[in-house]
PDB file of N, CA and C in Angstrom:
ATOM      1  N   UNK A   1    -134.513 105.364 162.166  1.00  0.00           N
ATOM      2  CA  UNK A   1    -133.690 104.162 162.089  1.00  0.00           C
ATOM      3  C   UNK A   1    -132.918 104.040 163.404  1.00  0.00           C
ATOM      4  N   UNK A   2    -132.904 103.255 164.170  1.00  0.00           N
ATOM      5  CA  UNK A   2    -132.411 102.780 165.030  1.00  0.00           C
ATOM      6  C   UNK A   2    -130.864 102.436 164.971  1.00  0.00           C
ATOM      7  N   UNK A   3    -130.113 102.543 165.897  1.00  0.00           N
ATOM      8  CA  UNK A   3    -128.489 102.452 165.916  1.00  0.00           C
ATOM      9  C   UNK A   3    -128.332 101.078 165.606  1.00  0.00           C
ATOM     10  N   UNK A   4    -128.556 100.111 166.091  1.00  0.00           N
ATOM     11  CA  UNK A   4    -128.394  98.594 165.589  1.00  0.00           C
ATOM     12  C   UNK A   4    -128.798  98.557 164.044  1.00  0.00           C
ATOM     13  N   UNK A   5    -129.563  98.928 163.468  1.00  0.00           N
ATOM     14  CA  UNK A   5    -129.295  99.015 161.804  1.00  0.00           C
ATOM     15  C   UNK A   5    -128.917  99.923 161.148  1.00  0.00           C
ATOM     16  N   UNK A   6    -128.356 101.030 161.654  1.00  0.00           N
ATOM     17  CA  UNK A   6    -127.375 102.110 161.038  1.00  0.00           C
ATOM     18  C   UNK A   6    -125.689 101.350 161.125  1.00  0.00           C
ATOM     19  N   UNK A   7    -125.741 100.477 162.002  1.00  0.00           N
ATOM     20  CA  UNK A   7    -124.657  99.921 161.993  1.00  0.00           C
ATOM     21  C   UNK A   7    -124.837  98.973 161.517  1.00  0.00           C
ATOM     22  N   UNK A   8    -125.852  97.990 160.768  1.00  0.00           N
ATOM     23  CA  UNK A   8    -125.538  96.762 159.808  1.00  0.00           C
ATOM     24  C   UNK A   8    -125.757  97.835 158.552  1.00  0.00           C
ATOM     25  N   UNK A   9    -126.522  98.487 158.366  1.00  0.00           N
ATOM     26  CA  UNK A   9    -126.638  99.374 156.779  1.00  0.00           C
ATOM     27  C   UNK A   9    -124.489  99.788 156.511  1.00  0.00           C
ATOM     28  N   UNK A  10    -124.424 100.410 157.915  1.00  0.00           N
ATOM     29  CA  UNK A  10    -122.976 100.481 157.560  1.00  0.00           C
ATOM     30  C   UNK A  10    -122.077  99.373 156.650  1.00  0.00           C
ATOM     31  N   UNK A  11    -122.059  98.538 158.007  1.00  0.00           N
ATOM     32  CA  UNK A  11    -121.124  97.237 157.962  1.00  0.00           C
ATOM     33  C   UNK A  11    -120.920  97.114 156.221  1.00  0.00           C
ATOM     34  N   UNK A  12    -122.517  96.759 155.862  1.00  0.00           N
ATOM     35  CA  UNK A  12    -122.828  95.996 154.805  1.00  0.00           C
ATOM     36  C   UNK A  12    -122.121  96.947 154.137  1.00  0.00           C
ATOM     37  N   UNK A  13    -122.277  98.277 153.314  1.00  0.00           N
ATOM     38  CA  UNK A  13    -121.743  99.438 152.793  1.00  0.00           C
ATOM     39  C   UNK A  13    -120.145  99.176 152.532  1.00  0.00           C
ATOM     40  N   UNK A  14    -119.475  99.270 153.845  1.00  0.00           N
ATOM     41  CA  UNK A  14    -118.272  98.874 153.984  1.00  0.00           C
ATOM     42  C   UNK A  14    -117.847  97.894 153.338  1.00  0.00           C
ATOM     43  N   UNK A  15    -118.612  96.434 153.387  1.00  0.00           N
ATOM     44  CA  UNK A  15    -118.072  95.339 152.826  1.00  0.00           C
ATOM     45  C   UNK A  15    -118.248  95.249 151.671  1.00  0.00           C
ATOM     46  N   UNK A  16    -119.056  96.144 151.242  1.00  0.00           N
ATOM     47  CA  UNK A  16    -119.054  95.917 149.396  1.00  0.00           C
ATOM     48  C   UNK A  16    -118.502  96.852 149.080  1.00  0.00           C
ATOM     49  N   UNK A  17    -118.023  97.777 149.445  1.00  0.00           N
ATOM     50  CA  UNK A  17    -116.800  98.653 148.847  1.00  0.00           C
ATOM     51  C   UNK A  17    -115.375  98.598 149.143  1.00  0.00           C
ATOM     52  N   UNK A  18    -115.326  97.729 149.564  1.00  0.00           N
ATOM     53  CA  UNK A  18    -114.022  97.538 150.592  1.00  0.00           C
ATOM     54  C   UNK A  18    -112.882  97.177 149.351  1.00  0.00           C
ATOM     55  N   UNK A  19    -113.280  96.479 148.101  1.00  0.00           N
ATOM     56  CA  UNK A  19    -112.327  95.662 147.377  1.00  0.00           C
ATOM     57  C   UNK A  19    -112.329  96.089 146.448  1.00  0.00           C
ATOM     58  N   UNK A  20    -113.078  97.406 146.027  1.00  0.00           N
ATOM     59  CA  UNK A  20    -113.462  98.669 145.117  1.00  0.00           C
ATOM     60  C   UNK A  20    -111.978  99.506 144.783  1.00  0.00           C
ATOM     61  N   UNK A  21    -111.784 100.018 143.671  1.00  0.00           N
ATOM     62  CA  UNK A  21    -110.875 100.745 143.765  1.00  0.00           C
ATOM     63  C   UNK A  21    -111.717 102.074 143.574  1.00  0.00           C
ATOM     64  N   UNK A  22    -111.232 103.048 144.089  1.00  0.00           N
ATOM     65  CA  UNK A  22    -111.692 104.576 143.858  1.00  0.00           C
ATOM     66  C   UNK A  22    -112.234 104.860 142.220  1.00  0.00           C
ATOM     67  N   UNK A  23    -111.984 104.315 141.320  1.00  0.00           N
ATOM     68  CA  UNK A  23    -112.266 104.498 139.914  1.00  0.00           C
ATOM     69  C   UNK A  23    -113.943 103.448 140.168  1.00  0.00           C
ATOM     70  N   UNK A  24    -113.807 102.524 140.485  1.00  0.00           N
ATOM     71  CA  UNK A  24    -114.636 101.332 140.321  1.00  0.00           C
ATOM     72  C   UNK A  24    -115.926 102.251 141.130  1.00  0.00           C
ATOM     73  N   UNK A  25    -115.662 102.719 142.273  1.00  0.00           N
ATOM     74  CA  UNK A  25    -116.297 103.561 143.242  1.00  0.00           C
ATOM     75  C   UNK A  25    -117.309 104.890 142.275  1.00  0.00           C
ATOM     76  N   UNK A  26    -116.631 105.369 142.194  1.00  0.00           N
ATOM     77  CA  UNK A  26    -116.930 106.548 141.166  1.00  0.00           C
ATOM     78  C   UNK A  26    -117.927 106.367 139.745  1.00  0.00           C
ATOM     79  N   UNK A  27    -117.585 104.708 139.352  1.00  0.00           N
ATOM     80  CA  UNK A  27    -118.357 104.417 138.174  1.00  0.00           C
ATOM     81  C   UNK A  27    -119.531 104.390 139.146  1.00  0.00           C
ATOM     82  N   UNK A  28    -119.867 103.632 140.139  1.00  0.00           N
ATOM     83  CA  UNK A  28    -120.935 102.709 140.641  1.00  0.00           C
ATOM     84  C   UNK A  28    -122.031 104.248 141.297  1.00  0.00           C
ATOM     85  N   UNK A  29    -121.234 105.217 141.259  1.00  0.00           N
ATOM     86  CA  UNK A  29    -122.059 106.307 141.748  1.00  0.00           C
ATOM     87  C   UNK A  29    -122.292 107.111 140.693  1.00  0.00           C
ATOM     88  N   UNK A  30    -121.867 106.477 139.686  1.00  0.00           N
ATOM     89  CA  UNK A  30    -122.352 107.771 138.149  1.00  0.00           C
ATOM     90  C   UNK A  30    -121.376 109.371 138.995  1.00  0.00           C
ATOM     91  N   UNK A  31    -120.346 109.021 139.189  1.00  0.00           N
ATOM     92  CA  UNK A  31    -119.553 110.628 139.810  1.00  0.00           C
ATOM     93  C   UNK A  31    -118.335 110.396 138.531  1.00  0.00           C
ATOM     94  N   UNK A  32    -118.112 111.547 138.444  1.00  0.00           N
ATOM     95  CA  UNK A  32    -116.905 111.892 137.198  1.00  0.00           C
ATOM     96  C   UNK A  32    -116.043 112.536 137.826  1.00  0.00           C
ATOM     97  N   UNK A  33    -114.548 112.070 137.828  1.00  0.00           N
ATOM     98  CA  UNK A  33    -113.458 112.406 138.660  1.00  0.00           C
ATOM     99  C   UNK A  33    -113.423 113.799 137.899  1.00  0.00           C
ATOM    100  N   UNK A  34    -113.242 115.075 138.759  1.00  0.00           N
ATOM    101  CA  UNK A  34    -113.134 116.384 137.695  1.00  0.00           C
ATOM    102  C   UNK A  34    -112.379 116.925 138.688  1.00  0.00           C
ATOM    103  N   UNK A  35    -110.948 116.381 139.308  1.00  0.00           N
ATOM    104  CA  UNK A  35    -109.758 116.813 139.835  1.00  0.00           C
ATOM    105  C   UNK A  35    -108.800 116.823 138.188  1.00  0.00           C
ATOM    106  N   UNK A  36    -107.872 118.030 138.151  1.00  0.00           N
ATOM    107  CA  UNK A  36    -106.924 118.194 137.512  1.00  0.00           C
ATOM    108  C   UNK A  36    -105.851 116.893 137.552  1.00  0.00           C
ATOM    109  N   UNK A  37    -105.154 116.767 137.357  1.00  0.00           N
ATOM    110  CA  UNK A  37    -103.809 115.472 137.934  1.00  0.00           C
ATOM    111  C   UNK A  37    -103.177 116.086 138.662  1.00  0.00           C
ATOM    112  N   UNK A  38    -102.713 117.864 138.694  1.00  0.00           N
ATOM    113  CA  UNK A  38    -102.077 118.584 139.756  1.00  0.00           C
ATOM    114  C   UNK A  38    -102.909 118.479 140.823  1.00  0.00           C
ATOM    115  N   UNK A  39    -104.289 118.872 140.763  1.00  0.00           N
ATOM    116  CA  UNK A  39    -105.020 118.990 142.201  1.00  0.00           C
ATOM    117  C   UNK A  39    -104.993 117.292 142.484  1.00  0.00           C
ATOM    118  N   UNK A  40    -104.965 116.311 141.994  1.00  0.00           N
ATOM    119  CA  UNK A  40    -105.172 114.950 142.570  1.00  0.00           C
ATOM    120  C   UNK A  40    -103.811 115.005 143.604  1.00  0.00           C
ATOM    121  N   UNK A  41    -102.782 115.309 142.435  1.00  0.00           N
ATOM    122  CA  UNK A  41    -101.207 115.208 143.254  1.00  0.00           C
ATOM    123  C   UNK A  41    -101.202 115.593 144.623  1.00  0.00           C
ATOM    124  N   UNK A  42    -101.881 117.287 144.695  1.00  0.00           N
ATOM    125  CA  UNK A  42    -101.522 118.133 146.196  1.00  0.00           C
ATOM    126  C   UNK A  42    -102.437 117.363 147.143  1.00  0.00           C
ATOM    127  N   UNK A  43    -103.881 116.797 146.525  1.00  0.00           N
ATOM    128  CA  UNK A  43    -104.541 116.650 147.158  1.00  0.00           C
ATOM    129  C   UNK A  43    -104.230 115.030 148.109  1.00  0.00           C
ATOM    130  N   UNK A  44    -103.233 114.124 147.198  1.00  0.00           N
ATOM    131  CA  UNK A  44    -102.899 112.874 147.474  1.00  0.00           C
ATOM    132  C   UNK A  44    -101.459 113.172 148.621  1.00  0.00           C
ATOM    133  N   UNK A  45    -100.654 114.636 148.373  1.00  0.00           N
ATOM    134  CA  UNK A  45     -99.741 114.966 149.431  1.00  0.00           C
ATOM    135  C   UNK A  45    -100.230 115.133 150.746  1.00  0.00           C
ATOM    136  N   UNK A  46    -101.131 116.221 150.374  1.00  0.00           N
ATOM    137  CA  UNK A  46    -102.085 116.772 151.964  1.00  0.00           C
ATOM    138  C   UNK A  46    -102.232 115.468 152.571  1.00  0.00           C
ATOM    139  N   UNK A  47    -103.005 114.712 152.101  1.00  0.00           N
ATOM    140  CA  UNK A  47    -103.803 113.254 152.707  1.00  0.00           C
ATOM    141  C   UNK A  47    -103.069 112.538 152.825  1.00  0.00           C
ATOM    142  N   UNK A  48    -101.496 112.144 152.852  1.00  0.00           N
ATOM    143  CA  UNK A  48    -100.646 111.298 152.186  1.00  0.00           C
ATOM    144  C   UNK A  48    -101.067 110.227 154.079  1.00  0.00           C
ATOM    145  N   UNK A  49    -100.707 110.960 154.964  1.00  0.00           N
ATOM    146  CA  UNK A  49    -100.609 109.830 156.214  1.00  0.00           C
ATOM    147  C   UNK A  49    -101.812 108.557 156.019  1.00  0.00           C
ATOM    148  N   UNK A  50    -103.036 109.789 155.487  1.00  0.00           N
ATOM    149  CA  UNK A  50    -104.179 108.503 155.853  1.00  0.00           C
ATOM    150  C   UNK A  50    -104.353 107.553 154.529  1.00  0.00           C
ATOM    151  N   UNK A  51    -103.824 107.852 153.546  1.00  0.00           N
ATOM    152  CA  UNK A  51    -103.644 107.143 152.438  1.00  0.00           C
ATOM    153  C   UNK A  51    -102.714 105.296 152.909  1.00  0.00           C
ATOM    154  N   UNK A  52    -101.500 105.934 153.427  1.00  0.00           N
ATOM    155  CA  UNK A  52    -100.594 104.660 154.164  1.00  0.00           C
ATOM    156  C   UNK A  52    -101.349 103.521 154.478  1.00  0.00           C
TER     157      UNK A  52
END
């Protein structure tokens, strides 16, 4: 695959997840959130800048 369509495969990717919430995300991939609510917490502290 060539860089000019690794970057529209992107783009496109991007734009349909963009308005997704992380739950909505997770359905659409058949993934099952299997963080504790403590590990979500530390894990939402650690990350907190890029969350902003």
């Amino acid at each position: 695959m060539d860089a000019y369509r690794l970057d529209l495969t992107c783009l496109a990717l991007a734009d349909m997840f963009k308005s997704k919430s992380a739950e909505e995300v997770l359905e659409i991939f058949s993934v099952k959130d299997e963080l504790t609510p403590e590990e979500e917490e530390d894990l939402r502290e650690e990350l907190k800048c890029a969350l902003e």
